[in-house]
Protein backbone atom coordinates (compact mmCIF):
# COMPACT_ATOMS: atom_id res chain seq x y z
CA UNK A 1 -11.75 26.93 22.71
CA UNK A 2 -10.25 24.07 21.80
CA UNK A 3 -12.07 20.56 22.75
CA UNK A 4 -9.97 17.57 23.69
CA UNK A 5 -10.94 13.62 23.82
CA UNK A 6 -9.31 12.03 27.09
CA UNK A 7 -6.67 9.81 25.75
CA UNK A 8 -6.99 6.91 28.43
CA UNK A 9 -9.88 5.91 26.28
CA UNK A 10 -7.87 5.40 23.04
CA UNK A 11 -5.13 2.94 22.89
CA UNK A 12 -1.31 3.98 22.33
CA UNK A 13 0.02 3.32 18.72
CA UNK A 14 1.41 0.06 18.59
CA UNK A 15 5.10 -0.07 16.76
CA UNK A 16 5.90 -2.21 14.05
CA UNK A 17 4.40 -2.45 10.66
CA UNK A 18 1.29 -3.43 9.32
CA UNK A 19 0.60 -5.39 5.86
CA UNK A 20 -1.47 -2.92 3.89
CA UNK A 21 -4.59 -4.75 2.56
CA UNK A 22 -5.12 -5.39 -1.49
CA UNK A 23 -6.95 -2.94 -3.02
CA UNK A 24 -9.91 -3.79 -4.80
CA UNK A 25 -9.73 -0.96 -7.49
CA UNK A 26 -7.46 -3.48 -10.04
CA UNK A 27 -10.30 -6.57 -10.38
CA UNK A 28 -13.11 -4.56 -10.21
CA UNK A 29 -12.05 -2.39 -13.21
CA UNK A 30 -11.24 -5.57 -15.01
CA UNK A 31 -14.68 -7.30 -13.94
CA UNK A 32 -16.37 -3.79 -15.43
CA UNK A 33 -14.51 -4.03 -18.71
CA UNK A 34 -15.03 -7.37 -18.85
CA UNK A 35 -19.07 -6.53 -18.87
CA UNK A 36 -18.58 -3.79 -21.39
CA UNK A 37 -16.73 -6.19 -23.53
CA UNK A 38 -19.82 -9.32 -23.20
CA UNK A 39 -22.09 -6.53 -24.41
CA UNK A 40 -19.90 -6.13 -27.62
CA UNK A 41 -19.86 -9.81 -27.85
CA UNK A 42 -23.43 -10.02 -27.65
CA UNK A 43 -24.14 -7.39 -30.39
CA UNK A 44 -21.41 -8.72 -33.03
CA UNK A 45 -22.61 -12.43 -32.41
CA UNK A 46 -26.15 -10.97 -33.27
CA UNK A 47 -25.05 -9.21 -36.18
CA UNK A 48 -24.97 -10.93 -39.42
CA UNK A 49 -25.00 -8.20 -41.78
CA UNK A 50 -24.57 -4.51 -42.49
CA UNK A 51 -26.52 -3.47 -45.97
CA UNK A 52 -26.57 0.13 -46.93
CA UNK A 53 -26.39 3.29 -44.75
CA UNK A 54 -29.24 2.68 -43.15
CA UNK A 55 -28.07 -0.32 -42.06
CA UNK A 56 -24.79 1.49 -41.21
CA UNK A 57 -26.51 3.87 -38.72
CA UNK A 58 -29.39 1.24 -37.40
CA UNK A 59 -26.29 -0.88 -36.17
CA UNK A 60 -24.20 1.65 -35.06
CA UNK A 61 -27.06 2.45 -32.83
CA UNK A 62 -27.57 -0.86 -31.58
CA UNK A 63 -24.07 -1.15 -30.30
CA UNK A 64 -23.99 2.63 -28.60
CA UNK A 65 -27.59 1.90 -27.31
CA UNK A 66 -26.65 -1.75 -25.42
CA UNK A 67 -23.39 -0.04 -24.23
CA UNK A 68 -25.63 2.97 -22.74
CA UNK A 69 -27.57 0.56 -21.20
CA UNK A 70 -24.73 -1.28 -19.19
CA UNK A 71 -23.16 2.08 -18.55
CA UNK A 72 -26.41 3.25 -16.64
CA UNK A 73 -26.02 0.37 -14.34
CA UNK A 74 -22.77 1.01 -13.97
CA UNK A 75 -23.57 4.62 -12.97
CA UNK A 76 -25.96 3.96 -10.60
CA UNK A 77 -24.23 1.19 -8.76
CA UNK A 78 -21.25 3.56 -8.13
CA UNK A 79 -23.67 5.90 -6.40
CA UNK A 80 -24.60 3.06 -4.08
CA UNK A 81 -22.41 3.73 -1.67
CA UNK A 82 -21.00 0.38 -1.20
CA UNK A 83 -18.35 -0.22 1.49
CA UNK A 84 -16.27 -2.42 -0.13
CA UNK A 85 -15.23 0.94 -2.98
CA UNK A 86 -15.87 3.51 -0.58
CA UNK A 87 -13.79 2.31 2.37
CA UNK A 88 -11.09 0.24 -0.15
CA UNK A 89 -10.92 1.84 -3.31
CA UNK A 90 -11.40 5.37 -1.76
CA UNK A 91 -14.70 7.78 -2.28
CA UNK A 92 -12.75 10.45 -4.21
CA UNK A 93 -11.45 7.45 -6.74
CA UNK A 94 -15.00 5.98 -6.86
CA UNK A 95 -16.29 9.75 -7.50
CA UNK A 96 -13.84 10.13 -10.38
CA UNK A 97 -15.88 6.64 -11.70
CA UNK A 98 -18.56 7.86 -11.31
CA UNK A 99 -18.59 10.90 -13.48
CA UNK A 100 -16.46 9.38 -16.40
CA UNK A 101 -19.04 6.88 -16.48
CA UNK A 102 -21.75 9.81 -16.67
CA UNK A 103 -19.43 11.50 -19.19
CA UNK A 104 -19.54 7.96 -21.02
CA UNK A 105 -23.22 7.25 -20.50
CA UNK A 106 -24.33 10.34 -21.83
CA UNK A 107 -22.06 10.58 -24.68
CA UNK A 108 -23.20 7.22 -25.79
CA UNK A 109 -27.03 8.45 -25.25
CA UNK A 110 -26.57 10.80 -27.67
CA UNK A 111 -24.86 9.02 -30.25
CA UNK A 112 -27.36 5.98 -29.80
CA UNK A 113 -30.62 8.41 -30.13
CA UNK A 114 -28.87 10.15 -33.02
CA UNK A 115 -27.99 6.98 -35.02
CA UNK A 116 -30.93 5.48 -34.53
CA UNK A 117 -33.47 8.19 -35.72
CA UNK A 118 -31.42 8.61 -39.09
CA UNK A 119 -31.11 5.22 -39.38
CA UNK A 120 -34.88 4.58 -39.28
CA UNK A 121 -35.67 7.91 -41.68
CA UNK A 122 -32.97 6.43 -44.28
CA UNK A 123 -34.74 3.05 -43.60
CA UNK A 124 -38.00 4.66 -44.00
CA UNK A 125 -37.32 6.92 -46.48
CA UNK A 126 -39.39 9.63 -44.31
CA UNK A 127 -37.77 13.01 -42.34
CA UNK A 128 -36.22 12.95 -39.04
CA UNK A 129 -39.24 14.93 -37.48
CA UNK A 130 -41.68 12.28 -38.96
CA UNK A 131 -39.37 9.46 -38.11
CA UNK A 132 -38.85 11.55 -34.09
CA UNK A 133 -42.34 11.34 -33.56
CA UNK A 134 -43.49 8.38 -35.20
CA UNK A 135 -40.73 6.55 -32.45
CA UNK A 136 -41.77 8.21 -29.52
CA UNK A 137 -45.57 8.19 -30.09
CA UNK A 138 -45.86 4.91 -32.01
CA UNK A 139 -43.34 2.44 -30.41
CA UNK A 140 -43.72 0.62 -27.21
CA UNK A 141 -42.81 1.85 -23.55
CA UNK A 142 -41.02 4.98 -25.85
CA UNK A 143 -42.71 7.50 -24.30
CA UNK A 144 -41.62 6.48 -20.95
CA UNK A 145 -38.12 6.43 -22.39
CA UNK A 146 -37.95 9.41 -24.06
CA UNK A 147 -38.83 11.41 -20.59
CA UNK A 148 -35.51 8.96 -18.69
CA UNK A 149 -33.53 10.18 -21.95
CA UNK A 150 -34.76 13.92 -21.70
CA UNK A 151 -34.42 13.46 -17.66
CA UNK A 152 -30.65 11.94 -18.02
CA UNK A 153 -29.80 14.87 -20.44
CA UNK A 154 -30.82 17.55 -17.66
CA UNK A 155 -28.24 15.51 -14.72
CA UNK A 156 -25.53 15.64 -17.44
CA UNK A 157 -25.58 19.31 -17.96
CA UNK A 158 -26.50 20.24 -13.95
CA UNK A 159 -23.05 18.38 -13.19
CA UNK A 160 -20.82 19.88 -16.19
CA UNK A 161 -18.27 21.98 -14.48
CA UNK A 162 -19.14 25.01 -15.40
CA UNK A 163 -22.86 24.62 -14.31
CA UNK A 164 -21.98 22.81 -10.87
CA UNK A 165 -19.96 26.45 -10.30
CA UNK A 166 -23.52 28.58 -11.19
CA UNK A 167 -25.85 26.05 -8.72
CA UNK A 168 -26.81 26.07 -5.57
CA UNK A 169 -25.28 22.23 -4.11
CA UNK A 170 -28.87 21.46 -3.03
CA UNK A 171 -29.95 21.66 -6.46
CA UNK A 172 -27.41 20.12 -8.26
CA UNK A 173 -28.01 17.10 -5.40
CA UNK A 174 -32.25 16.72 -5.68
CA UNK A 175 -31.61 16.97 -9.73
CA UNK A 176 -28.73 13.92 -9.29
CA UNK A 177 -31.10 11.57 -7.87
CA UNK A 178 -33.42 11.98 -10.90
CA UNK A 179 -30.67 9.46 -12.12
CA UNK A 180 -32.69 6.56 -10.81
CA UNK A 181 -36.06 7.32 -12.59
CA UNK A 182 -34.59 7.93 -15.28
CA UNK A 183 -32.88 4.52 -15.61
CA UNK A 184 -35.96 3.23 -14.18
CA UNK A 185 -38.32 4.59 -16.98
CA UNK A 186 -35.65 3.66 -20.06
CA UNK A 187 -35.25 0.24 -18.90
CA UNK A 188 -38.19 -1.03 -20.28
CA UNK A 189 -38.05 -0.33 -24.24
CA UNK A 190 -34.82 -2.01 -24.09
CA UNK A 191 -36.34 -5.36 -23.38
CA UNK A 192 -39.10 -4.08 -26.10
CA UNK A 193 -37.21 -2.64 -29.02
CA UNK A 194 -33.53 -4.16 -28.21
CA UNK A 195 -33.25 -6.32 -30.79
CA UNK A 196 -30.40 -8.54 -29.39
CA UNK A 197 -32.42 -8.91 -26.03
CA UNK A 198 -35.69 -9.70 -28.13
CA UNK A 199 -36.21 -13.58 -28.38
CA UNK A 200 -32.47 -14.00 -26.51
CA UNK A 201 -33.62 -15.58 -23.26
CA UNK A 202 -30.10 -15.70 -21.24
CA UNK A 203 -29.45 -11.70 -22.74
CA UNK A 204 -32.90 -10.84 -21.09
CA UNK A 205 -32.12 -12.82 -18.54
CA UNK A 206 -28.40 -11.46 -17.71
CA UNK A 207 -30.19 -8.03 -18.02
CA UNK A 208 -32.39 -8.21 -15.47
CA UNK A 209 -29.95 -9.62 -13.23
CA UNK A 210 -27.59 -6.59 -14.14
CA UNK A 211 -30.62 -4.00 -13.38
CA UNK A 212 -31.99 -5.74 -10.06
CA UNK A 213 -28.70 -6.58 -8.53
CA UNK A 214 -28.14 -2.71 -9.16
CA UNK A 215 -31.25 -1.72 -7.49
CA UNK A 216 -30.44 -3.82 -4.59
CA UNK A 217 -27.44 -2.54 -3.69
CA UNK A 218 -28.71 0.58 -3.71
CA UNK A 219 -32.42 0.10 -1.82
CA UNK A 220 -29.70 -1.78 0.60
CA UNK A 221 -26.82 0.95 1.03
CA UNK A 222 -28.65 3.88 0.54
CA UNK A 223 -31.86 3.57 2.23
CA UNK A 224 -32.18 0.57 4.32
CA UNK A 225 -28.39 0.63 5.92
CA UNK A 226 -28.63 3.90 6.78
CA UNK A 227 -32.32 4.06 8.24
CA UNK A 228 -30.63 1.20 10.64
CA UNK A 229 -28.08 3.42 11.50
CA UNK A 230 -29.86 6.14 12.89
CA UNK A 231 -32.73 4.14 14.43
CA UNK A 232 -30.39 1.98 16.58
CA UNK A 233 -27.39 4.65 16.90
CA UNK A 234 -29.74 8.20 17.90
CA UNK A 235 -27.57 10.36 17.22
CA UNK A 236 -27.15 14.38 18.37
CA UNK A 237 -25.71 17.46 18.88
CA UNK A 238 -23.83 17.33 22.46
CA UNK A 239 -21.59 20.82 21.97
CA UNK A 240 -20.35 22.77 19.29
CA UNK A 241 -16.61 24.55 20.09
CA UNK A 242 -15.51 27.35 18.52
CA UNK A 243 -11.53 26.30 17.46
CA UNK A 244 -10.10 29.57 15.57
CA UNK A 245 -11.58 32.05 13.11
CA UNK A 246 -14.68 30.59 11.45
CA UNK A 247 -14.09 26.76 12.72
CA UNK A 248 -16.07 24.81 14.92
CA UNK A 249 -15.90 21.39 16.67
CA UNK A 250 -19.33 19.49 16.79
CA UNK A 251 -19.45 16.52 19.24
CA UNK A 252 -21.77 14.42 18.53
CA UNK A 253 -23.30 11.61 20.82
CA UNK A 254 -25.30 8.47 20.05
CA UNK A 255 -25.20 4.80 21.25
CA UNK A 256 -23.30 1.51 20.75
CA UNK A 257 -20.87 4.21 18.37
CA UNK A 258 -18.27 1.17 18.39
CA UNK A 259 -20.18 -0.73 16.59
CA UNK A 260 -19.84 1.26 13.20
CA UNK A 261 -16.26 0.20 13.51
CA UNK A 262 -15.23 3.89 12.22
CA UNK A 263 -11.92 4.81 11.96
CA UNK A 264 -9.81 7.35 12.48
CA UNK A 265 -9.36 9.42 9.06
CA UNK A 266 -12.68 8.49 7.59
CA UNK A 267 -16.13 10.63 7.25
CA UNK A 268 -19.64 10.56 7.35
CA UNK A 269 -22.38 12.44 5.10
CA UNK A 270 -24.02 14.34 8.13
CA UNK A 271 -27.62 15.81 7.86
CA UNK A 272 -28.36 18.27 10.94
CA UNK A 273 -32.46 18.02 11.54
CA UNK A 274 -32.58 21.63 11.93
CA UNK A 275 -33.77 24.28 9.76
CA UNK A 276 -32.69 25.51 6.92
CA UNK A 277 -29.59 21.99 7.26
CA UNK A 278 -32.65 19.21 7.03
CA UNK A 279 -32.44 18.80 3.21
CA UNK A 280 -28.73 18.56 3.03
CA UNK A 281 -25.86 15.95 3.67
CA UNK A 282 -22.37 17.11 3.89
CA UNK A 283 -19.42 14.77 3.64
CA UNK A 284 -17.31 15.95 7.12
CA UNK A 285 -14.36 14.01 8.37
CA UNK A 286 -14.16 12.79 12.17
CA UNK A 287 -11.34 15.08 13.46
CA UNK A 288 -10.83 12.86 16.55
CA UNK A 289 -10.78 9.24 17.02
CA UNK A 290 -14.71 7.80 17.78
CA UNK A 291 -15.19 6.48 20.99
CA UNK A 292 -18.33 4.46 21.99
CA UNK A 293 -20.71 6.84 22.69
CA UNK A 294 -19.09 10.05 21.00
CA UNK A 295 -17.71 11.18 17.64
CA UNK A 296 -16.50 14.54 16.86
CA UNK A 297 -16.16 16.44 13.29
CA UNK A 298 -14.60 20.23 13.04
CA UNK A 299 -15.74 22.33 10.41
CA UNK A 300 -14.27 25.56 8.27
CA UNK A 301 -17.25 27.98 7.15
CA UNK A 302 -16.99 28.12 3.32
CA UNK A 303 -20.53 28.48 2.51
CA UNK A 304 -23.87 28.34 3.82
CA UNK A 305 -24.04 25.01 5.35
CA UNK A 306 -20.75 24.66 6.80
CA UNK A 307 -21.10 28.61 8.76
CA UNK A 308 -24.71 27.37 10.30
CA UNK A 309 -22.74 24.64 11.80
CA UNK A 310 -21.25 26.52 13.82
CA UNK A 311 -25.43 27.93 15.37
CA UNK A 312 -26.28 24.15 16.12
CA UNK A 313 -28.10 23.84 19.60
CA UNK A 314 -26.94 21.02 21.65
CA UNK A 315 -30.09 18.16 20.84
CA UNK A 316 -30.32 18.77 17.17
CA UNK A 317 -31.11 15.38 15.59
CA UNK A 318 -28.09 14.25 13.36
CA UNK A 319 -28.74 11.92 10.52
CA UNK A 320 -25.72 10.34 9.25
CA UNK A 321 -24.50 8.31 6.80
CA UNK A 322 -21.05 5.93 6.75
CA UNK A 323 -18.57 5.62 7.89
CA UNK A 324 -16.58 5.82 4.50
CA UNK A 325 -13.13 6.65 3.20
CA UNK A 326 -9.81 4.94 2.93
CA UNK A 327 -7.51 7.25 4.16
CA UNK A 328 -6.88 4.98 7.24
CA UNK A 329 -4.24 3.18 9.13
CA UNK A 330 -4.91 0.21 6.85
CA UNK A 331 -3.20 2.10 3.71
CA UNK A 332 0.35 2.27 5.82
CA UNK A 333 2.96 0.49 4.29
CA UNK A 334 6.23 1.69 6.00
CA UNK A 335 6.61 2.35 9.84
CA UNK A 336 7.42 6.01 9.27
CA UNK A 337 4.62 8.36 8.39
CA UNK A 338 4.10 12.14 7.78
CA UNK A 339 1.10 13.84 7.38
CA UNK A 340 0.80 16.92 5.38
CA UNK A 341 -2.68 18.89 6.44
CA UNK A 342 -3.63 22.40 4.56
CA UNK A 343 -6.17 24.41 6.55
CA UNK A 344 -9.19 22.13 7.74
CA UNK A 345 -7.46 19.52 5.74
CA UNK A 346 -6.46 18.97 9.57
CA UNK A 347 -9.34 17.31 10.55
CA UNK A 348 -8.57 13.81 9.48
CA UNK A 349 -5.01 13.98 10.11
CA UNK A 350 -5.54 14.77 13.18
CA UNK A 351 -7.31 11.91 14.01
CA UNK A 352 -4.76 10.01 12.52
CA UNK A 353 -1.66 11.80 14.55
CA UNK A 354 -3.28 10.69 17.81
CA UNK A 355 -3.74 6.51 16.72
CA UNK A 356 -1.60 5.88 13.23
CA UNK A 357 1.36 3.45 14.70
CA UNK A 358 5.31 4.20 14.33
CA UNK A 359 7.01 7.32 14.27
CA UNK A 360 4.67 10.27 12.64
CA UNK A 361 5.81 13.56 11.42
CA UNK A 362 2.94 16.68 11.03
CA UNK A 363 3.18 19.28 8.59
CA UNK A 364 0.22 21.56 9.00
CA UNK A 365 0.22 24.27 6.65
CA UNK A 366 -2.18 27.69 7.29
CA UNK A 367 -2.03 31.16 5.89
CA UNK A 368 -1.79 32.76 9.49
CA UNK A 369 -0.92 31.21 13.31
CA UNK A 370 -4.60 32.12 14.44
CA UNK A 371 -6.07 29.81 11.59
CA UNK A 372 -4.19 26.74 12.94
CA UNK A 373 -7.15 25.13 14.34
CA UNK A 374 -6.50 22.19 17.14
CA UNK A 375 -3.14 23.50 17.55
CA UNK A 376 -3.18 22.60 21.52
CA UNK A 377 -4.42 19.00 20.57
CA UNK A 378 -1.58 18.82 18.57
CA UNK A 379 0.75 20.17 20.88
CA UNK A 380 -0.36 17.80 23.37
CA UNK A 381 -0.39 14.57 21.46
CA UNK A 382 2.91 14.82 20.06
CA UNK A 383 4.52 15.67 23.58
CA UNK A 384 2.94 12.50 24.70
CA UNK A 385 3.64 10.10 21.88
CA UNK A 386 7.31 11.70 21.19
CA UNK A 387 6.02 12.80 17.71
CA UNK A 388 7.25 16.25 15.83
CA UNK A 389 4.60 19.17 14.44
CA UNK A 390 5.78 21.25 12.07
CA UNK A 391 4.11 24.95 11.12
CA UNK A 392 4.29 26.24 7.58
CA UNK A 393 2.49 29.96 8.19
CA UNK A 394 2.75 33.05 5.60
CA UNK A 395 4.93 35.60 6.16
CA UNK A 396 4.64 38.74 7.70
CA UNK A 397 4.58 40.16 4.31
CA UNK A 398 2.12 37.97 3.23
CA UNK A 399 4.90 35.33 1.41
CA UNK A 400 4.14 31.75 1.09
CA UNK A 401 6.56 29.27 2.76
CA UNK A 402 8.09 26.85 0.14
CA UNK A 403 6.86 23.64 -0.84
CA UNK A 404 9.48 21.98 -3.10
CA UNK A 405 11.45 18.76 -3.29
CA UNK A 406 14.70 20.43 -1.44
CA UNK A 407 12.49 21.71 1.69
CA UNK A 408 10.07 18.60 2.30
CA UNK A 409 13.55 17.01 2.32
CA UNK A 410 15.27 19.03 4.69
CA UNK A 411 11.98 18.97 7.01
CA UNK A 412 12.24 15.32 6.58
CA UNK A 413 15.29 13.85 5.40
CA UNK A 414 14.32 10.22 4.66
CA UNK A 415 10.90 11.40 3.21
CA UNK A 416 11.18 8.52 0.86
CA UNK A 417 11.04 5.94 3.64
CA UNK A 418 7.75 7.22 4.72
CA UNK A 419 4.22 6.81 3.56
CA UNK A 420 2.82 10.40 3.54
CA UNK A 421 -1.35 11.45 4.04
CA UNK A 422 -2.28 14.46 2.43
CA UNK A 423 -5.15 16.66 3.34
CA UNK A 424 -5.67 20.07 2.04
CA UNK A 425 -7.12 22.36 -1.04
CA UNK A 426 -6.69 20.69 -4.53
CA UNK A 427 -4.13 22.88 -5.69
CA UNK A 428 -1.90 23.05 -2.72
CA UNK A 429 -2.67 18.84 -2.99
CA UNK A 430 -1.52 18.98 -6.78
CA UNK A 431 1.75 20.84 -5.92
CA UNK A 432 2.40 19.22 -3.22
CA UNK A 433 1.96 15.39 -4.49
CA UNK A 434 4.33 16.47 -7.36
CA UNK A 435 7.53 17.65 -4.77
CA UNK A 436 6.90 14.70 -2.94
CA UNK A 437 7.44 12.78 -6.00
CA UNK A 438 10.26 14.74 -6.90
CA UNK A 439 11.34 13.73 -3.43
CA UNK A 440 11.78 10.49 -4.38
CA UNK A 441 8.16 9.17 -2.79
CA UNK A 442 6.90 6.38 -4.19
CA UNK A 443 3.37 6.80 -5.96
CA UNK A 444 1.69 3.98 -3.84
CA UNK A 445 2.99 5.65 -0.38
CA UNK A 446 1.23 8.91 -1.66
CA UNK A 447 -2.30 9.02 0.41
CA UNK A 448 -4.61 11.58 -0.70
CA UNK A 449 -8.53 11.97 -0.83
CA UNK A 450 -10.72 14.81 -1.60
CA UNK A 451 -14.47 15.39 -1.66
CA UNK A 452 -14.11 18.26 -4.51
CA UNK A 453 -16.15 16.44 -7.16
């Protein structure tokens, strides 16, 4: 069954081209480097001198310890969900951030606790299991620390690669959040034991304006914003439609919808009240445009979760979270568009062929004809807007259709002129952003996000 939105209640595309808006991605790297780079400044300007190898190591531990410091605020206020990155800047992009600056924070945890330790034994002239102890037993608020460190150490190997493939989501999620205590519990012996924060009244001070503006953006984004939400919007289950072969519509109905301003192409973080879905949010893109009182997300079973979506009762409390994402409208930069959709990459896009203005072009790419979900949707809204689909199914004999330079060219002879939205698997997204640029695409008219971090 497929499930269609009346169109009288969206408007036309308009023609004519729309100014893309700056992204914020170029100052706010610049402001971040800028803060790793005062954090240097502070430690050389507090240095005077380096005397021996102790000295060496104690100093070399100084620096790698104030740098993990600023890092862990930086981590934590790119889980913050603000709207500014995740709608501008993109939530894949601020994803990437996010775990380099893990990658970063923990790397420079170890080398800080390492240097440290043998710089205090060399100072002491004692063993690094006297000198291990003596620190975490003896020195103040280092107990508290040593759990954060220990605690930090456990998120950093949960979200290695390999590990994220051998856990359960749910898991690797509830152990993610233990991120904020342990911040929370290392922040203190920094102010304690850092000795260029000790006695320096603006460093303490610039500190704990680094720390609590962190913490407010996230009490605000990630617990008070969305508690509003769902209090004022009530939002649940209407229907759930069954659109091919393990894919489901959900439509979803609340109040005042039009007043999260979504747009078509982004996603929410959905948590269905319901058992055995309560203790998980799932990023799931609106695959039709929101309308005031309904919004409507279409789902592929590839695990747990996403096949009981399909079971959900009409009633279910829905708990959601957004709207984010930045593959919108807004990124449009030419008046020509095609979008290239693998598999439920459809969702968004489809959205998007039904309001994105000018003349749009959809390739939608599926291993058989039954799998092409929304396919009378489709159907429908390019014979009413005077738009083209195009099908890219496997062959009888099971052979892939080709996805090179010369064919995206023929399917679309100016291809250069247009700006193109992708949506699909990673590795059909890889191949596929490289023939487009072979096709003479420009980077910056290459749209692309993906939730597969």
């Amino acid at each position: 069954m497929t499930t269609v939105y009346e169109r009288a209640t969206v408007p036309r595309p308009t023609r004519g081209r729309r100014r893309p808006r700056p992204s914020p991605a170029g100052p706010l790297l610049a402001l971040l480097w800028a803060g790793a780079a005062a954090v240097v400044a502070l430690w050389w300007t507090d240095t005077r001198s380096v005397v021996g190898l102790a000295g060496w190591l104690t100093d070399a531990g100084r620096i790698s310890g104030l740098l993990c410091g600023y890092s862990c605020a930086v981590l934590v206020a790119l889980m913050a969900r603000v709207p500014l990155l995740e709608r501008r800047i993109g939530s894949d992009r601020v994803a990437r951030w996010h775990a380099m600056a893990g990658r970063y924070t923990i790397c420079l945890l170890l080398a800080h606790v390492t240097l440290i330790l043998f710089g205090y034994a060399a100072q002491d002239g004692s063993g690094i299991v006297h000198e291990t102890l003596s620190v975490v037993f003896d020195y103040p608020d280092m107990l508290k620390a040593t759990i954060g460190t220990l605690t930090l150490f456990a998120v950093g190997i949960t979200s290695a690669r390999a590990a994220r493939r051998r856990i359960p989501h749910e898991f690797w999620y509830y152990v993610h959040l233990l991120t904020y205590v342990a911040v929370f519990l290392a922040f203190f012996h920094q102010l304690a034991l850092g000795s260029d924060l000790v006695g320096n009244s603006f460093a303490q001070a610039a500190w704990y304006v680094l720390y609590l503006g962190t913490a407010a953006l996230v009490v605000w984004f990630r617990l008070l914003v969305p508690v509003r939400l769902n209090l004022r919007h009530r939002l649940r289950v209407e229907s759930v439609h069954r659109e091919a072969p393990g894919v489901f519509s959900v439509v979803v109905r609340g109040e005042r919808l039009d007043e999260l301003n979504a747009q078509a192409g982004q996603f929410f973080r959905w948590r269905f009240l319901s058992d055995g879905m309560r203790w998980t949010s799932t990023p799931y893109s609106l695959s039709a445009p929101p309308r005031p009182d309904r919004m409507r997300i279409t789902v592929k079973a590839l695990g747990d979760h996403s096949a009981a979506v399909g079971l959900l009762r009409p009633g279910t409390r829905v708990w959601a979270e957004g709207p984010y994402g930045s593959l919108t409208a807004e990124r449009r930069t030419s008046p020509k568009a095609l979008l290239i959709a693998g598999g439920v990459g459809i969702t968004p896009l489809r959205a998007l062929f039904e309001t994105l203005p000018g003349q749009v072009t959809l390739l939608y790419r599926a291993r058989r004809a039954e799998d092409l979900a929304l396919g009378a949707e489709l159907e429908a809204i390019a014979t009413w807007r005077g738009a083209r689909v195009l099908y890219a199914v496997n062959g009888a004999d099971g052979t892939r259709p080709r996805f090179d330079a010369e064919t995206l060219r023929a399917s679309v002879p100016d291809i250069a002129a247009h700006d193109v939205y992708l949506c699909g698997p990673p590795a059909m997204a890889r191949d596929l952003y490289g023939a487009l640029r072979a096709a003479g695409v420009p980077d910056r008219r290459i749209h692309h996000e993906s939730f597969e971090l």
